[in-house]
Protein backbone atom coordinates (compact mmCIF):
# COMPACT_ATOMS: atom_id res chain seq x y z
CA UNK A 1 -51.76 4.98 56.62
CA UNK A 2 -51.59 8.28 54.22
CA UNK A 3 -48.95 9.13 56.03
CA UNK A 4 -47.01 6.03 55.12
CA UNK A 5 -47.89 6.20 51.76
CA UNK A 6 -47.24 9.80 51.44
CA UNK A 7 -43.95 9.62 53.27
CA UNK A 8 -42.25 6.23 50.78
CA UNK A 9 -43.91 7.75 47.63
CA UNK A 10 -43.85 11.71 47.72
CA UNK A 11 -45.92 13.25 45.62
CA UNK A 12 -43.27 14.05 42.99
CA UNK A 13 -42.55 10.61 42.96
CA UNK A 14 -46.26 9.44 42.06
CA UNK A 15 -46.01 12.11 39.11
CA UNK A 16 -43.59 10.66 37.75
CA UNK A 17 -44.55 6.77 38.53
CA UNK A 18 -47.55 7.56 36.74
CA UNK A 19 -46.37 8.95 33.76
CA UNK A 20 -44.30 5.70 33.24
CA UNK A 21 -46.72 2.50 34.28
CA UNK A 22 -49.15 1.55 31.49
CA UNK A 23 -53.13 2.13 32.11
CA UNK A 24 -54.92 -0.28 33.09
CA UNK A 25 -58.53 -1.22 31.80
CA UNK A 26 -60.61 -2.82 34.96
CA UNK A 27 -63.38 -5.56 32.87
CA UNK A 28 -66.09 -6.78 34.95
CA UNK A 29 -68.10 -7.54 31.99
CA UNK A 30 -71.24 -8.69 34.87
CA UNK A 31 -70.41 -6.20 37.27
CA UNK A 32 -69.32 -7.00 40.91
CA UNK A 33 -66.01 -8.02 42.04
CA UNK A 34 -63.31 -6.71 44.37
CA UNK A 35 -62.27 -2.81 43.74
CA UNK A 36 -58.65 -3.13 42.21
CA UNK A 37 -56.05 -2.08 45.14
CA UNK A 38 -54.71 1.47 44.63
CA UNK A 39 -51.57 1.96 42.66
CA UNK A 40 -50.03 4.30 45.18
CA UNK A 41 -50.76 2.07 48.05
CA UNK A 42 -48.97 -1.01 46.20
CA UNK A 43 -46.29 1.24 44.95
CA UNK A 44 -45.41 1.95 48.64
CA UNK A 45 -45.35 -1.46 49.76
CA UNK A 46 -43.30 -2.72 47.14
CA UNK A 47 -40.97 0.56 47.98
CA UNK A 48 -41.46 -1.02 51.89
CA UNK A 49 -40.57 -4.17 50.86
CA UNK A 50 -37.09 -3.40 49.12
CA UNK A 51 -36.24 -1.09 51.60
CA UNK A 52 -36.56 -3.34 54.23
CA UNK A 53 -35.44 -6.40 53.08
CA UNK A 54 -38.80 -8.16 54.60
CA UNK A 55 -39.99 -10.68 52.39
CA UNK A 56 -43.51 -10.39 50.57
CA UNK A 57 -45.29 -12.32 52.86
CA UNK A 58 -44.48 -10.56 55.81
CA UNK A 59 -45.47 -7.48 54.58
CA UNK A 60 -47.69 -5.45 57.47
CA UNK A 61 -51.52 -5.37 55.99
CA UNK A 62 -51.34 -1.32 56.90
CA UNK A 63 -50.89 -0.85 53.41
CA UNK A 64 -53.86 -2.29 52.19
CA UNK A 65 -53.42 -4.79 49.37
CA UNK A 66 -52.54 -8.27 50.81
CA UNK A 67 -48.65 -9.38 50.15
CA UNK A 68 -49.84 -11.63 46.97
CA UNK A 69 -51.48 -8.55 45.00
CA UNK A 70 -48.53 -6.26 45.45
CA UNK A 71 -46.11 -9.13 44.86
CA UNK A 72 -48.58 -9.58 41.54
CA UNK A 73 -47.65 -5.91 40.82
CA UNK A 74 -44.04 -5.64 41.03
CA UNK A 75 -44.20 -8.75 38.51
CA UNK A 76 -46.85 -7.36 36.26
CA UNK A 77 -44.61 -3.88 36.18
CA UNK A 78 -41.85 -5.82 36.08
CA UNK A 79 -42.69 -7.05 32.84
CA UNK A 80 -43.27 -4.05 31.51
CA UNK A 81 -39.87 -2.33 32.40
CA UNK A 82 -41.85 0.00 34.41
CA UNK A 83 -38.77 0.20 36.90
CA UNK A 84 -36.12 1.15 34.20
CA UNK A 85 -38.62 3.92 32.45
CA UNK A 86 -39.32 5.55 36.32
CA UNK A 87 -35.45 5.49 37.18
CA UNK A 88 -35.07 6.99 33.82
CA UNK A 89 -37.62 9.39 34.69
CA UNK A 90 -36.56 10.07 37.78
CA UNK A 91 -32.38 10.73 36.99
CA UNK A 92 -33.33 13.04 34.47
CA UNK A 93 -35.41 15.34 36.29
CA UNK A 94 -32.52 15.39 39.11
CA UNK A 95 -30.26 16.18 36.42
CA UNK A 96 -31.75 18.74 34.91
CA UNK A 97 -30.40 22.06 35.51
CA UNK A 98 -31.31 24.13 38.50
CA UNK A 99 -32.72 20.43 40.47
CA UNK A 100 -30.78 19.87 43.95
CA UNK A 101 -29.30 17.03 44.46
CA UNK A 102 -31.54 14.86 46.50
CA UNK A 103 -30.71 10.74 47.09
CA UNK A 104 -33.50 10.21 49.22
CA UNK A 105 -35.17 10.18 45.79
CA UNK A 106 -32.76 8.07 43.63
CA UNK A 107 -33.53 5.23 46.36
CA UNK A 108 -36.74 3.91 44.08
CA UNK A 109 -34.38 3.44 41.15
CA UNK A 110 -32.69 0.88 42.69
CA UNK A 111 -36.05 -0.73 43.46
CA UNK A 112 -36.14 -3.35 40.17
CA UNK A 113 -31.85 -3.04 39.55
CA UNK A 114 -30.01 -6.13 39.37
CA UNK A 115 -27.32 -6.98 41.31
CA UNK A 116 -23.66 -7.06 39.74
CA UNK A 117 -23.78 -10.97 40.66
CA UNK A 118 -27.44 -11.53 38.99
CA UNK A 119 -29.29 -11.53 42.06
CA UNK A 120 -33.10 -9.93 42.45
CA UNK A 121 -33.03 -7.08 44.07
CA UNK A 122 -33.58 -6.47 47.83
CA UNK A 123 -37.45 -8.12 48.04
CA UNK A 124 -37.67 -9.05 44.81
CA UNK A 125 -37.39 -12.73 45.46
CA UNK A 126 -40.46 -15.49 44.81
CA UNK A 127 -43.32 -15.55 46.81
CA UNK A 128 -42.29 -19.03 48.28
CA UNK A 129 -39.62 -17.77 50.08
């Protein structure tokens, strides 16, 4: 599965992803409770998801947090314009000088863009569907 993971969010890419989402404090005020589901891990499924136009509920569990906790994600980042700040992020490093040109990498900023029509991007629809 590291593999996976590795392979739809490079390391470059997680750099940069966490420079732009906003920490998150974890209150169990009694202790116990499910570990929160790694950021990486959900990053890459939602980057699965828009990439290949499955819904979230058919997303394969070999990414480790189940379809409604990354679909929670994208929303929760979604909120926060944490896709705008990472393409941001992300065009400026590949245009600063000496960077080659690489469009494998400006895939992701597409991953929260509108359409031209309105319409959610690729995976971005409600969990109901």
């Amino acid at each position: 599965m590291t593999d996976l993971v590795t392979r739809l969010v490079p390391d470059e890419l997680w750099v940069l992803f966490r420079q732009v989402v906003p920490p998150v404090e974890v209150r169990r005020p009694q202790g116990g409770g499910r570990r929160r589901a790694g950021d990486r891990e959900t990053l890459a499924a939602i980057v699965f998801v828009a990439t290949s136009g499955c819904t979230w509920r058919q997303l394969p569990p070999v990414f480790g947090p189940s379809w409604p906790t990354v679909y929670r994600r994208f929303a929760e980042w979604s909120g926060d314009r944490v896709w705008a700040r990472l393409q941001r992020a992300v065009l400026a490093e590949l245009d600063s000088p000496g960077a080659a040109e690489d469009w494998s990498r400006r895939a992701i900023a597409c991953v929260g863009a509108r359409a031209a029509n309105g319409a959610a991007a690729p995976g971005a629809t409600s969990p109901a569907k």
